[in-house]
C-alpha atoms as a PDB file:
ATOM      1  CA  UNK A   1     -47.896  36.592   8.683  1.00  0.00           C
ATOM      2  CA  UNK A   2     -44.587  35.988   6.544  1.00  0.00           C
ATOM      3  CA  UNK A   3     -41.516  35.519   8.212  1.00  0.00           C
ATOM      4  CA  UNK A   4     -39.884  38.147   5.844  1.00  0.00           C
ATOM      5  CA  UNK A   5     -41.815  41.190   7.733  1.00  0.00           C
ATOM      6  CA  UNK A   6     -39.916  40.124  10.833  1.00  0.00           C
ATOM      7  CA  UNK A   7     -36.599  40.028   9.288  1.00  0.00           C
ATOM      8  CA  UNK A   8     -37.644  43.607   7.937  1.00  0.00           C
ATOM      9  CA  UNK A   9     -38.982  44.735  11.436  1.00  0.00           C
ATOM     10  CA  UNK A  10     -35.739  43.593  12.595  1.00  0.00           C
ATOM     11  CA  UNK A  11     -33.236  45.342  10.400  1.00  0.00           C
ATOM     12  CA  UNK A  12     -34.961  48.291  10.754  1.00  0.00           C
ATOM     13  CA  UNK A  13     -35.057  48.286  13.970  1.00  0.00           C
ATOM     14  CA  UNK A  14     -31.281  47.959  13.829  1.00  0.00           C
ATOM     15  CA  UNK A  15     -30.812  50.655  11.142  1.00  0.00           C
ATOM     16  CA  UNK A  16     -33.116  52.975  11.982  1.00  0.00           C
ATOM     17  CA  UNK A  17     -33.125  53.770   8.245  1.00  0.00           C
ATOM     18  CA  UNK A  18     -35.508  53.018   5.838  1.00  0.00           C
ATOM     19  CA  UNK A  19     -33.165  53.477   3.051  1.00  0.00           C
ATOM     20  CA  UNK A  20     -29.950  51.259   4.879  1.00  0.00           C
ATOM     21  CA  UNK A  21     -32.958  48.496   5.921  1.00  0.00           C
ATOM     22  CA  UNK A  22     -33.998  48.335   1.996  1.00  0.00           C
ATOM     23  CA  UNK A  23     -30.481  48.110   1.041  1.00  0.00           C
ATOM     24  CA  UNK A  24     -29.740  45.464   3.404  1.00  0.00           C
ATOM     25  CA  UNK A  25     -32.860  43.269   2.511  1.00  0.00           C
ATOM     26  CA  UNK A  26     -32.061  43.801  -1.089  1.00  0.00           C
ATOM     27  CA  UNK A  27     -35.048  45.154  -1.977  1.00  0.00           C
ATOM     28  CA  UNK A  28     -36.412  48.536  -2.990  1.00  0.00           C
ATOM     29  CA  UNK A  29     -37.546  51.050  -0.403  1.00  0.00           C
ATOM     30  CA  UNK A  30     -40.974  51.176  -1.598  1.00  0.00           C
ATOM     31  CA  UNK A  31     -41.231  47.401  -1.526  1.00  0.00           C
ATOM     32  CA  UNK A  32     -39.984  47.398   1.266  1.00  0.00           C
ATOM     33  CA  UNK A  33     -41.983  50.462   3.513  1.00  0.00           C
ATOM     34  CA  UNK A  34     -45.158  48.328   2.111  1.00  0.00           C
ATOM     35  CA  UNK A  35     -43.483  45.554   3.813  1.00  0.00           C
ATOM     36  CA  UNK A  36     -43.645  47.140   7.152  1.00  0.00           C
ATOM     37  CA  UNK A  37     -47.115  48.480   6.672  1.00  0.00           C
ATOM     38  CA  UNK A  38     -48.382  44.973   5.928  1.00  0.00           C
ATOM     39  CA  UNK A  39     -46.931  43.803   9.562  1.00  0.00           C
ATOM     40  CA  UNK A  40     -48.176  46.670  11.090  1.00  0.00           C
ATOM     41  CA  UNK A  41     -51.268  45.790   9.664  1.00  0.00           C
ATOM     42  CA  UNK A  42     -51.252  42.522  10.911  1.00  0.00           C
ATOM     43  CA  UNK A  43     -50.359  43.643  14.487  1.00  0.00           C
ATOM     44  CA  UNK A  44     -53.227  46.291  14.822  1.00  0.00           C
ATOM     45  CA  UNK A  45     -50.802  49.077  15.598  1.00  0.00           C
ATOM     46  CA  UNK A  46     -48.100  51.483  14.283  1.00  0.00           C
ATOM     47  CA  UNK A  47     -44.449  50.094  14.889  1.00  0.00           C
ATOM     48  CA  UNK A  48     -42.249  52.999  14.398  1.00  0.00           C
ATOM     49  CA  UNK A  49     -42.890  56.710  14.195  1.00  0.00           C
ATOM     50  CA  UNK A  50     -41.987  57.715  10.546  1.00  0.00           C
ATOM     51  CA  UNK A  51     -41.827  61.620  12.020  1.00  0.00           C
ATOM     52  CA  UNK A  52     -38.594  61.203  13.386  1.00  0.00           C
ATOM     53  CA  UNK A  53     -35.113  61.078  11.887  1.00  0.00           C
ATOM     54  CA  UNK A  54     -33.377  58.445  12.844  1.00  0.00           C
ATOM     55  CA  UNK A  55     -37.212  56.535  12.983  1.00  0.00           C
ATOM     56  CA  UNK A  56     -37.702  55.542  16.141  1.00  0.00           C
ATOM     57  CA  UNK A  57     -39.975  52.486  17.365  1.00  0.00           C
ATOM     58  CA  UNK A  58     -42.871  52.740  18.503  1.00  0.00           C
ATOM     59  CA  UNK A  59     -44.429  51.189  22.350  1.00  0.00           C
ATOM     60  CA  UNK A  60     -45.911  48.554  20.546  1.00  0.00           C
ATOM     61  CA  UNK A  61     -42.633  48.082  18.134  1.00  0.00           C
ATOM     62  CA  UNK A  62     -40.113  48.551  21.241  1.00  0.00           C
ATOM     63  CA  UNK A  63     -42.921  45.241  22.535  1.00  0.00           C
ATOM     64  CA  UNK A  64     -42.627  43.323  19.491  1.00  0.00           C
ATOM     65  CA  UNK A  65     -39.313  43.116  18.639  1.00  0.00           C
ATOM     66  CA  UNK A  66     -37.321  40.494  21.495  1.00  0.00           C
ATOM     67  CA  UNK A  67     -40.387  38.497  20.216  1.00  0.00           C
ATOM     68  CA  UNK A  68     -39.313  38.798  16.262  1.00  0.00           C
ATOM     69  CA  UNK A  69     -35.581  38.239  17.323  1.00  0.00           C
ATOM     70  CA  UNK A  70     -36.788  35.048  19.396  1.00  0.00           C
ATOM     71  CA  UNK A  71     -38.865  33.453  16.840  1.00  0.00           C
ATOM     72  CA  UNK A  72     -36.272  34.462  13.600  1.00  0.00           C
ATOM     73  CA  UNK A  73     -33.683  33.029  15.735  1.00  0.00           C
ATOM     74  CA  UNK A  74     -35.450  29.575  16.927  1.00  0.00           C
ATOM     75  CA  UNK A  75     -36.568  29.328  13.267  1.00  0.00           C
ATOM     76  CA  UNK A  76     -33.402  29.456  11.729  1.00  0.00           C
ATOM     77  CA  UNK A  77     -32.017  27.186  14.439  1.00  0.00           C
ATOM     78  CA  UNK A  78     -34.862  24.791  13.862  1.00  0.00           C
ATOM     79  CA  UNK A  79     -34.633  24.512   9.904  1.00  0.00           C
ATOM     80  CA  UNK A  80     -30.832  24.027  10.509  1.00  0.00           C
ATOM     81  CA  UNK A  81     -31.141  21.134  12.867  1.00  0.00           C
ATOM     82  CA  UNK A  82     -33.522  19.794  10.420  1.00  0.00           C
ATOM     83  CA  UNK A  83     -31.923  20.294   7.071  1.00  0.00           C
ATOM     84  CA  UNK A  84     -28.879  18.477   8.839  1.00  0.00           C
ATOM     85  CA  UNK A  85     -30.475  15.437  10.176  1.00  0.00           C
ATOM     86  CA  UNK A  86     -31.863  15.152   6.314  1.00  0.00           C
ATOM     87  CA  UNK A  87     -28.605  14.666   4.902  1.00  0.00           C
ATOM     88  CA  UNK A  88     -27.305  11.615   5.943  1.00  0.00           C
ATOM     89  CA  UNK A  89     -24.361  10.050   3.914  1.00  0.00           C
ATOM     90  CA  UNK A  90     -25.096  11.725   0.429  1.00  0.00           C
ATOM     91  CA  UNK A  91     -25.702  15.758   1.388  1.00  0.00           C
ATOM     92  CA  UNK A  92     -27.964  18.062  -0.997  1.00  0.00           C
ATOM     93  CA  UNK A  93     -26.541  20.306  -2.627  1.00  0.00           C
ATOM     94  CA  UNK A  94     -29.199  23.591  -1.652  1.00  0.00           C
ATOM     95  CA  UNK A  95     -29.802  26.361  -4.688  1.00  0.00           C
ATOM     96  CA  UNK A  96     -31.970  29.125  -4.364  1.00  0.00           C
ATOM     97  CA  UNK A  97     -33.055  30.458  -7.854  1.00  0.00           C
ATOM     98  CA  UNK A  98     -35.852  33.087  -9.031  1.00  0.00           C
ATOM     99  CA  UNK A  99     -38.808  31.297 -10.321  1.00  0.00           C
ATOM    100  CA  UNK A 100     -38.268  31.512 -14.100  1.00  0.00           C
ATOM    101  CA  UNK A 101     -34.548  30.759 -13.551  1.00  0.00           C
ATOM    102  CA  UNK A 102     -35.709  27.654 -12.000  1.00  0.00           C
ATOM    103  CA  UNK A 103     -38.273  26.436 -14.784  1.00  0.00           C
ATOM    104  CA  UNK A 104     -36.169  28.169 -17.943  1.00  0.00           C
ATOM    105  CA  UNK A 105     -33.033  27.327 -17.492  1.00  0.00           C
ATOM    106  CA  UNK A 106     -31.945  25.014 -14.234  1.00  0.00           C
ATOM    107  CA  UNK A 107     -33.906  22.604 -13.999  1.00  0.00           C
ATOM    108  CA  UNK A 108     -32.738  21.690 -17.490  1.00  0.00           C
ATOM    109  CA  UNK A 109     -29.075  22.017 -16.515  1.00  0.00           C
ATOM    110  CA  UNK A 110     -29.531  20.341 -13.067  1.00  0.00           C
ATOM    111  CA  UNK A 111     -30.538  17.057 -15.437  1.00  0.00           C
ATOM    112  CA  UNK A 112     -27.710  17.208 -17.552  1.00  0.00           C
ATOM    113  CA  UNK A 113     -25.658  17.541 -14.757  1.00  0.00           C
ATOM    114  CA  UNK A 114     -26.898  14.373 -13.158  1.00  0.00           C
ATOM    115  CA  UNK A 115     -25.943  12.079 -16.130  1.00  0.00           C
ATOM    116  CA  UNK A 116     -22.261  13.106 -15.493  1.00  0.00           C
ATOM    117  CA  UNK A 117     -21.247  14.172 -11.737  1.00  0.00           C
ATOM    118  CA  UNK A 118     -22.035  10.758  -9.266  1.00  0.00           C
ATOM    119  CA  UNK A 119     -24.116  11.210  -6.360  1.00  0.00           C
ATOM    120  CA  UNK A 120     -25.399  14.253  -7.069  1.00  0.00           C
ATOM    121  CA  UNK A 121     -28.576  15.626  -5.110  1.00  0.00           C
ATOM    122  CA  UNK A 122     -29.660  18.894  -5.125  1.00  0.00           C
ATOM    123  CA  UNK A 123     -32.418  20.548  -3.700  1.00  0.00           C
ATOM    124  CA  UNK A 124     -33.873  24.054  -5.086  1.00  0.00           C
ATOM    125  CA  UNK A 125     -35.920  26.400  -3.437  1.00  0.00           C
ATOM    126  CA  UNK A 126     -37.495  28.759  -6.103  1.00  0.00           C
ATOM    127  CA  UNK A 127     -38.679  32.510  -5.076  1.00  0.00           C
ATOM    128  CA  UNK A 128     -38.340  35.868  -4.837  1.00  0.00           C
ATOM    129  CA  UNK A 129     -35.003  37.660  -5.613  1.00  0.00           C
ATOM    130  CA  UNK A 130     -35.066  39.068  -1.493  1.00  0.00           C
ATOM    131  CA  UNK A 131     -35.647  35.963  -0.275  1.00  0.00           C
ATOM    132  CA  UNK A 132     -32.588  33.760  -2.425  1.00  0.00           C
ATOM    133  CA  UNK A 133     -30.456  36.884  -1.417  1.00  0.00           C
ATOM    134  CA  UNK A 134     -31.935  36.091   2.297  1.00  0.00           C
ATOM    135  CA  UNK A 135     -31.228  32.655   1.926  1.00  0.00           C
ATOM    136  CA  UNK A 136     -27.895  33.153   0.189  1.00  0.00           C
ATOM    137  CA  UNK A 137     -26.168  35.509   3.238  1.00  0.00           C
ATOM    138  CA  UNK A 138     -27.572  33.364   5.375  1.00  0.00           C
ATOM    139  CA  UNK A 139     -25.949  30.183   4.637  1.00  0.00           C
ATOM    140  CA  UNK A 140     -29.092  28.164   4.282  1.00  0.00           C
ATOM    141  CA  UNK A 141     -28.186  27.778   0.263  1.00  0.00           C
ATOM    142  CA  UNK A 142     -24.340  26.688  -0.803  1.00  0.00           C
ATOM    143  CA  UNK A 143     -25.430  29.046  -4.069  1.00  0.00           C
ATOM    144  CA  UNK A 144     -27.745  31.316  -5.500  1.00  0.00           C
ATOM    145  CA  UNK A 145     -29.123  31.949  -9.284  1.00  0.00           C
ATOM    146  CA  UNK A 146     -30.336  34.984  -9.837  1.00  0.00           C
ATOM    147  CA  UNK A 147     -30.815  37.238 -13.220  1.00  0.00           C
ATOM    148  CA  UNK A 148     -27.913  39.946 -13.244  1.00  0.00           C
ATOM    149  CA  UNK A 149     -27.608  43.660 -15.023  1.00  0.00           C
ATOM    150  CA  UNK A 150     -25.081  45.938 -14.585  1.00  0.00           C
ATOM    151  CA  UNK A 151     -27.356  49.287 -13.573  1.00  0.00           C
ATOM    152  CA  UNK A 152     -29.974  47.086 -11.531  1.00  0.00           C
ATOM    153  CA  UNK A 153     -28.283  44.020  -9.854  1.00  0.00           C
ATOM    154  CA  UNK A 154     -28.869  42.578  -6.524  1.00  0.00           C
ATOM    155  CA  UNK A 155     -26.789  43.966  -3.532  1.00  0.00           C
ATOM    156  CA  UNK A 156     -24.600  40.627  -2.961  1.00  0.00           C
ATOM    157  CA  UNK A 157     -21.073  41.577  -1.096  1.00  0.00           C
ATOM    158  CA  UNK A 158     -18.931  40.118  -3.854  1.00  0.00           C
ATOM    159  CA  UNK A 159     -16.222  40.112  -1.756  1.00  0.00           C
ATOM    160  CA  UNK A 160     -18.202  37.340   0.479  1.00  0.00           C
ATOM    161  CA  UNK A 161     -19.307  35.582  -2.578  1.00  0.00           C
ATOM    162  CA  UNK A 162     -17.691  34.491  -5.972  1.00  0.00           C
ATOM    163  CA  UNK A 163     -20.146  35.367  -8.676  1.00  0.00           C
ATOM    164  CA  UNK A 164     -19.966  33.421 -11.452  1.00  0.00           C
ATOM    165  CA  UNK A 165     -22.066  34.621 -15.021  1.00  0.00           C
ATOM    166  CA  UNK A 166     -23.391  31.894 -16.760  1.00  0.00           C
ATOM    167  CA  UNK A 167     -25.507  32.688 -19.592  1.00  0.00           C
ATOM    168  CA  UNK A 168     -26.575  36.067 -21.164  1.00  0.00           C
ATOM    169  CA  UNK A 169     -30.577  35.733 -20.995  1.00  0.00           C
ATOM    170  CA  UNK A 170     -31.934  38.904 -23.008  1.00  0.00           C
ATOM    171  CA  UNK A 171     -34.975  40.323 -21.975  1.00  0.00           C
ATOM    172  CA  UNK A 172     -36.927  40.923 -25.127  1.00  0.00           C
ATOM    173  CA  UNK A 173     -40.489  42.780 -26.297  1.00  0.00           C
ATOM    174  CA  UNK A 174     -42.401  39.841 -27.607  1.00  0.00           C
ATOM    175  CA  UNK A 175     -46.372  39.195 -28.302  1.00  0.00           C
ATOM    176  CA  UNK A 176     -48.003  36.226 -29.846  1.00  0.00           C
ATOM    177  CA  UNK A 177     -47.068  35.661 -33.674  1.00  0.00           C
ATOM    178  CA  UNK A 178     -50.869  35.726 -34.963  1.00  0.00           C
ATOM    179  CA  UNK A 179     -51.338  38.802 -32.618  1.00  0.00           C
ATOM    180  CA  UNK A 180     -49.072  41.132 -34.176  1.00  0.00           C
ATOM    181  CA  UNK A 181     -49.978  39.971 -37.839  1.00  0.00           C
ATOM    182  CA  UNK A 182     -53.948  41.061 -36.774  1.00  0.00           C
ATOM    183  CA  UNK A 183     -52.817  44.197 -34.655  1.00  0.00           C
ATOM    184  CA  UNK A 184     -49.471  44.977 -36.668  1.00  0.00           C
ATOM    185  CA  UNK A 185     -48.560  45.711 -33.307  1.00  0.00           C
ATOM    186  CA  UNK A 186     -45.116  46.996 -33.313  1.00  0.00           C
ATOM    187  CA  UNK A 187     -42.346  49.470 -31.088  1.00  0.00           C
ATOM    188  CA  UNK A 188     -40.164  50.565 -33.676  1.00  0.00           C
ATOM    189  CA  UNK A 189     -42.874  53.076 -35.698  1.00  0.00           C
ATOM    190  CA  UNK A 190     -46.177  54.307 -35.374  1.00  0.00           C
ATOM    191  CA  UNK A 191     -49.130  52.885 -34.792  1.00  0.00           C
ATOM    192  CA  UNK A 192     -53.056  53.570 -34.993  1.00  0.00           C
ATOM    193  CA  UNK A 193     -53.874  52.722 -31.770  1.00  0.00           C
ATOM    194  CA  UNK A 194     -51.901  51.812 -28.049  1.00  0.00           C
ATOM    195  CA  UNK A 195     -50.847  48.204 -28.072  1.00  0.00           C
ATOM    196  CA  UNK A 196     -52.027  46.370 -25.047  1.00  0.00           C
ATOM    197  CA  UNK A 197     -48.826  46.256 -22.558  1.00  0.00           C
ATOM    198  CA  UNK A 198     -48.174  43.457 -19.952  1.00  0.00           C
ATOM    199  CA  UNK A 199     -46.166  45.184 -17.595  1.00  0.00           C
ATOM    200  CA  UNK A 200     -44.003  43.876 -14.043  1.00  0.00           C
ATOM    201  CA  UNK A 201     -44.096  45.530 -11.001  1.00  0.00           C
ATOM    202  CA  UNK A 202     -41.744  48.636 -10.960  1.00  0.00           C
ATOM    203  CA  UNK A 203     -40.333  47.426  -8.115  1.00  0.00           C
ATOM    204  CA  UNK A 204     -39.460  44.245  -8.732  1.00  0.00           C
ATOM    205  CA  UNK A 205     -36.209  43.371 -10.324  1.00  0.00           C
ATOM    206  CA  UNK A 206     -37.194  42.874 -14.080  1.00  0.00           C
ATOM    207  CA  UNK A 207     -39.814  45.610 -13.589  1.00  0.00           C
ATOM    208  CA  UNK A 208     -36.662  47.909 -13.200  1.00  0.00           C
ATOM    209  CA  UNK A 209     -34.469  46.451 -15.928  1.00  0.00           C
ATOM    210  CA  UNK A 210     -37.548  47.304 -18.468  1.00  0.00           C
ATOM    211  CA  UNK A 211     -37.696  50.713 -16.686  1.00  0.00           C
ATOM    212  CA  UNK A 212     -33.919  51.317 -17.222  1.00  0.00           C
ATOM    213  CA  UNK A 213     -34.067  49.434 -21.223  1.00  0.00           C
ATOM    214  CA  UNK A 214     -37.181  51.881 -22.029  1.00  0.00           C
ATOM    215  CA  UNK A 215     -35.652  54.927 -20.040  1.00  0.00           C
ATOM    216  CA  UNK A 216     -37.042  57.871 -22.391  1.00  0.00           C
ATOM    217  CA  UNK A 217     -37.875  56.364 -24.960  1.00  0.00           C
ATOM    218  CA  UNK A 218     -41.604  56.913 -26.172  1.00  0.00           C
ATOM    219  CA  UNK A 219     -44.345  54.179 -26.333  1.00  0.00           C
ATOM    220  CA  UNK A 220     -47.622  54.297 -27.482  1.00  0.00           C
ATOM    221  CA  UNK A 221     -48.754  51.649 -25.293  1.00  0.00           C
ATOM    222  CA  UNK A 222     -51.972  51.144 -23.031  1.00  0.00           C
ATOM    223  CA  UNK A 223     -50.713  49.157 -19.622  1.00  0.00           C
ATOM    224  CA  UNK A 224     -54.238  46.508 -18.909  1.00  0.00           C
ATOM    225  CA  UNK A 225     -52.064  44.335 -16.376  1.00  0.00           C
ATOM    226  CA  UNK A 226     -49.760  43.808 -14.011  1.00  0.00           C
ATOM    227  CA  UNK A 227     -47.994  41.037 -12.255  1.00  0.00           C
ATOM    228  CA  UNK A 228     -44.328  40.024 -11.001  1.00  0.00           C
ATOM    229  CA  UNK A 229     -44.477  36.846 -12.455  1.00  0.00           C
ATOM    230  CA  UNK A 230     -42.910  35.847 -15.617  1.00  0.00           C
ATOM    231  CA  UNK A 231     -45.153  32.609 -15.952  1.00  0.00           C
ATOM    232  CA  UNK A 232     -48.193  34.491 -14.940  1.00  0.00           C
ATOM    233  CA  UNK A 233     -47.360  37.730 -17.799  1.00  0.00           C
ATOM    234  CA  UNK A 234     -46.125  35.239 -20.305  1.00  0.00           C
ATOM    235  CA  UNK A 235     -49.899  33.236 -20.155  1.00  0.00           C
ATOM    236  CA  UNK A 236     -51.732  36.461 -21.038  1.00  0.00           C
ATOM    237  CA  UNK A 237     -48.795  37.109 -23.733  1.00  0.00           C
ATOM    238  CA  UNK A 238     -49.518  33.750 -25.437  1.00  0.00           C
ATOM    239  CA  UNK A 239     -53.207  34.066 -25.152  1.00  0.00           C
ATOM    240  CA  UNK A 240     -52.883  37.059 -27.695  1.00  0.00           C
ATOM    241  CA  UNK A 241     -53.092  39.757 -24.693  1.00  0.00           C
ATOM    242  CA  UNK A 242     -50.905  41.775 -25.040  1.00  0.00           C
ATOM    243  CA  UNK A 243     -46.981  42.225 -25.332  1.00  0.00           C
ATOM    244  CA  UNK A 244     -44.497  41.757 -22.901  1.00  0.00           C
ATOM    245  CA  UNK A 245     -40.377  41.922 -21.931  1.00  0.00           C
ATOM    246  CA  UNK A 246     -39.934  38.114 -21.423  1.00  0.00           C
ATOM    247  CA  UNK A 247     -36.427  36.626 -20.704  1.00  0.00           C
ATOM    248  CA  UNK A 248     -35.329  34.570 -23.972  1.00  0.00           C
ATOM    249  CA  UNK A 249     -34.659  31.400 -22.211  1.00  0.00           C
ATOM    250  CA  UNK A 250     -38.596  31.465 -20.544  1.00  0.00           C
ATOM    251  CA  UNK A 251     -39.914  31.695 -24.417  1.00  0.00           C
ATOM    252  CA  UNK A 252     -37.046  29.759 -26.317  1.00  0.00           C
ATOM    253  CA  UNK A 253     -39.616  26.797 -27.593  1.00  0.00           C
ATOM    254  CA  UNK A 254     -42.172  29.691 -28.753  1.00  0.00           C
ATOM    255  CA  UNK A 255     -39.239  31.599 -30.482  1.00  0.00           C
ATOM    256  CA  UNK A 256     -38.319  28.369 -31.978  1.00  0.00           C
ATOM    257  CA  UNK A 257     -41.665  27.772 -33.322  1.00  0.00           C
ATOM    258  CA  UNK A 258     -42.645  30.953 -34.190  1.00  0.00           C
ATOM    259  CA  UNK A 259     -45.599  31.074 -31.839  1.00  0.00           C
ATOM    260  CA  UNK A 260     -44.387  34.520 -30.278  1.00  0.00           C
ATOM    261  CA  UNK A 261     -41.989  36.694 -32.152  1.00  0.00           C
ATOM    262  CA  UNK A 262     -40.419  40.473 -31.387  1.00  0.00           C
ATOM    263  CA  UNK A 263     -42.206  43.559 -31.941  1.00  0.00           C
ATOM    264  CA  UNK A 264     -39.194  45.685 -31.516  1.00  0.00           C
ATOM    265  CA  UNK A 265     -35.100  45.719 -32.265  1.00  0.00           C
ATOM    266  CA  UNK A 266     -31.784  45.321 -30.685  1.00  0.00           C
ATOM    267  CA  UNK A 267     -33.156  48.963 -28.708  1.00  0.00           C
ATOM    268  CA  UNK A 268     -35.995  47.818 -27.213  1.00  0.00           C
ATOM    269  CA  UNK A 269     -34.082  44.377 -25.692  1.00  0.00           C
ATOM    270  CA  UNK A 270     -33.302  44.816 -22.130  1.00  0.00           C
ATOM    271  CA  UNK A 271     -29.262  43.156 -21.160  1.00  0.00           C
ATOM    272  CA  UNK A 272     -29.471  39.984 -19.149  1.00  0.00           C
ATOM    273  CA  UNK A 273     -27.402  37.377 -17.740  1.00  0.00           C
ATOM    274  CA  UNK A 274     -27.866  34.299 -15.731  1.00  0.00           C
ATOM    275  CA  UNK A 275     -25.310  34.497 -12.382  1.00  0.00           C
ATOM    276  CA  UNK A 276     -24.516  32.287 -10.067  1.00  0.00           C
ATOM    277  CA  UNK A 277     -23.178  33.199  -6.397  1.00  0.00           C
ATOM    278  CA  UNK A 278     -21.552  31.193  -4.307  1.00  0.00           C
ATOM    279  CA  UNK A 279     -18.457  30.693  -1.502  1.00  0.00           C
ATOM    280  CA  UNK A 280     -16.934  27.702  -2.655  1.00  0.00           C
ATOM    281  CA  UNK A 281     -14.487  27.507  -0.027  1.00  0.00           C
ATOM    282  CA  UNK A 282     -16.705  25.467   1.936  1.00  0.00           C
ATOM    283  CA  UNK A 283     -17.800  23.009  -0.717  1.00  0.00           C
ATOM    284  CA  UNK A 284     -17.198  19.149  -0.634  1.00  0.00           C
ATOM    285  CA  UNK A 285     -16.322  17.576  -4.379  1.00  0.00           C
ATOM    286  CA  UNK A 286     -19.860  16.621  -5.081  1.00  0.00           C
ATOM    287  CA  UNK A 287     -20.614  20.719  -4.718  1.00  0.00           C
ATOM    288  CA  UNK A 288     -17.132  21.906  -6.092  1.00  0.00           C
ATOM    289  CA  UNK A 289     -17.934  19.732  -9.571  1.00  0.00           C
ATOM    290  CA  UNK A 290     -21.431  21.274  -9.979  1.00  0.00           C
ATOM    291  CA  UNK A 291     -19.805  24.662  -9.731  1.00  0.00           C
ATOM    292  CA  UNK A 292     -17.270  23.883 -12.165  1.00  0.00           C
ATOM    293  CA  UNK A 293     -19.970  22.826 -14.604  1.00  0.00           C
ATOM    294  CA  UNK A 294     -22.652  25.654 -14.313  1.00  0.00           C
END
């Protein structure tokens, strides 16, 4: 069971749109429909009839959902309680960031930051784009990181939340260096045979952005994996796997050091940037400072 496939149950339940409930989640409909299957799975029984327009629940849905409602609510109410009792005289600051945000870029900037703003403790909870956005609207983070791009960016009411863009992060074709000397492995021209392709899920977020850099573009490429982790595509890059879109701040070092280098231009390169969402009307000095100095 995860938690998220209530919150799903829930807003759909609410909606009575598939669409509206994927919108609302901040995730694709697909994504999201699998979502709902996997619960339904879990409960041993359809949960809303898909026949109908609007979708209507199901016996067993119309059953579970005061239960989901209960158990969302005294869960939330529960972490609260907790989360404040933990704070005592010197609060954490709480940041929800995607994973490679996390490891690439904050956790660098979070120890910079510590060396100039006193009494500064933060706490971040790394995962999934949904579940910062969750966390985010929900008021269980004071701010969110999150990659941004202006066809495919997440569904944050900007006029609850002051976004603030921090760095541009290109997402960029790369393989390993000694790779693409062996293979000659390349996007820009021809090649003998289909280069090996390390490719995201098309539903997640980046999976999209490479969907939307590529758009008609042709490529002779042969897709042997797939994952929606950056860390988990990037090992198979640097093993000499394949080639991948990684975001330039995940492979900085390796750029630096020529371990991994492009194997296409300026067309191939997807448009990133690092953004930060927040409501700073609520935040104490401590909080207010870090914001400043994203």
């Amino acid at each position: 069971m995860d938690l998220n496939w209530l919150w799903d149950f829930e807003c759909l339940a609410r909606t009575r749109n598939f669409t509206r409930a994927a919108d609302e989640r901040h995730i694709t409909q697909s994504a999201f429909s699998r979502r709902i299957k996997a619960l339904e799975s879990w409960v041993g029984l359809p949960l809303v009839n898909r026949a109908t327009y609007p979708i209507e629940l199901t016996e067993a849905g119309t059953q579970l959902l005061p239960i989901a409602s209960a158990a969302i609510s005294q869960l939330s109410e529960a972490r609260q309680s907790i989360r404040e009792a933990d704070r005592g005289d010197s609060p954490f600051i709480q940041i929800s960031a995607l994973h490679t945000i996390s490891v690439s870029f904050l956790a660098g900037r979070i120890e910079d930051m510590q060396t100039k703003i006193a009494d500064l403790r933060t706490r971040v909870l790394s995962d999934s784009l949904s579940v910062c956005c969750e966390l985010l609207v929900e008021g269980a983070v004071d701010m969110m990181l999150c990659y941004y791009h202006q066809e495919v960016s997440p569904m944050i009411d900007e006029g609850a939340f002051t976004r603030k863009d921090l760095i541009d992060d290109p997402l960029i074709p790369v393989a390993a260096a000694e790779a693409v000397r062996h293979h000659g492995w390349t996007l820009d021209g021809p090649s003998d045979a289909p280069i090996p392709y390390l490719a995201y899920e098309r539903s997640s977020f980046l999976g999209m952005v490479v969907e939307h850099t590529v758009d008609r573009k042709p490529m002779h490429v042969d897709t042997i994996y797939v994952d929606g982790l950056v860390e988990a595509i990037k090992r198979r890059m640097l093993a000499g796997g394949g080639f991948a879109w990684i975001p330039q701040t995940a492979i900085a070092a390796e750029l630096a050091a020529g371990r991994v280098v492009p194997i296409g231009g300026a067309d191939w390169t997807g448009s990133l940037t690092i953004t930060a969402f927040a409501d700073p009307a609520g935040f104490d000095p401590v909080a207010q400072e870090l914001w400043d100095r994203l």
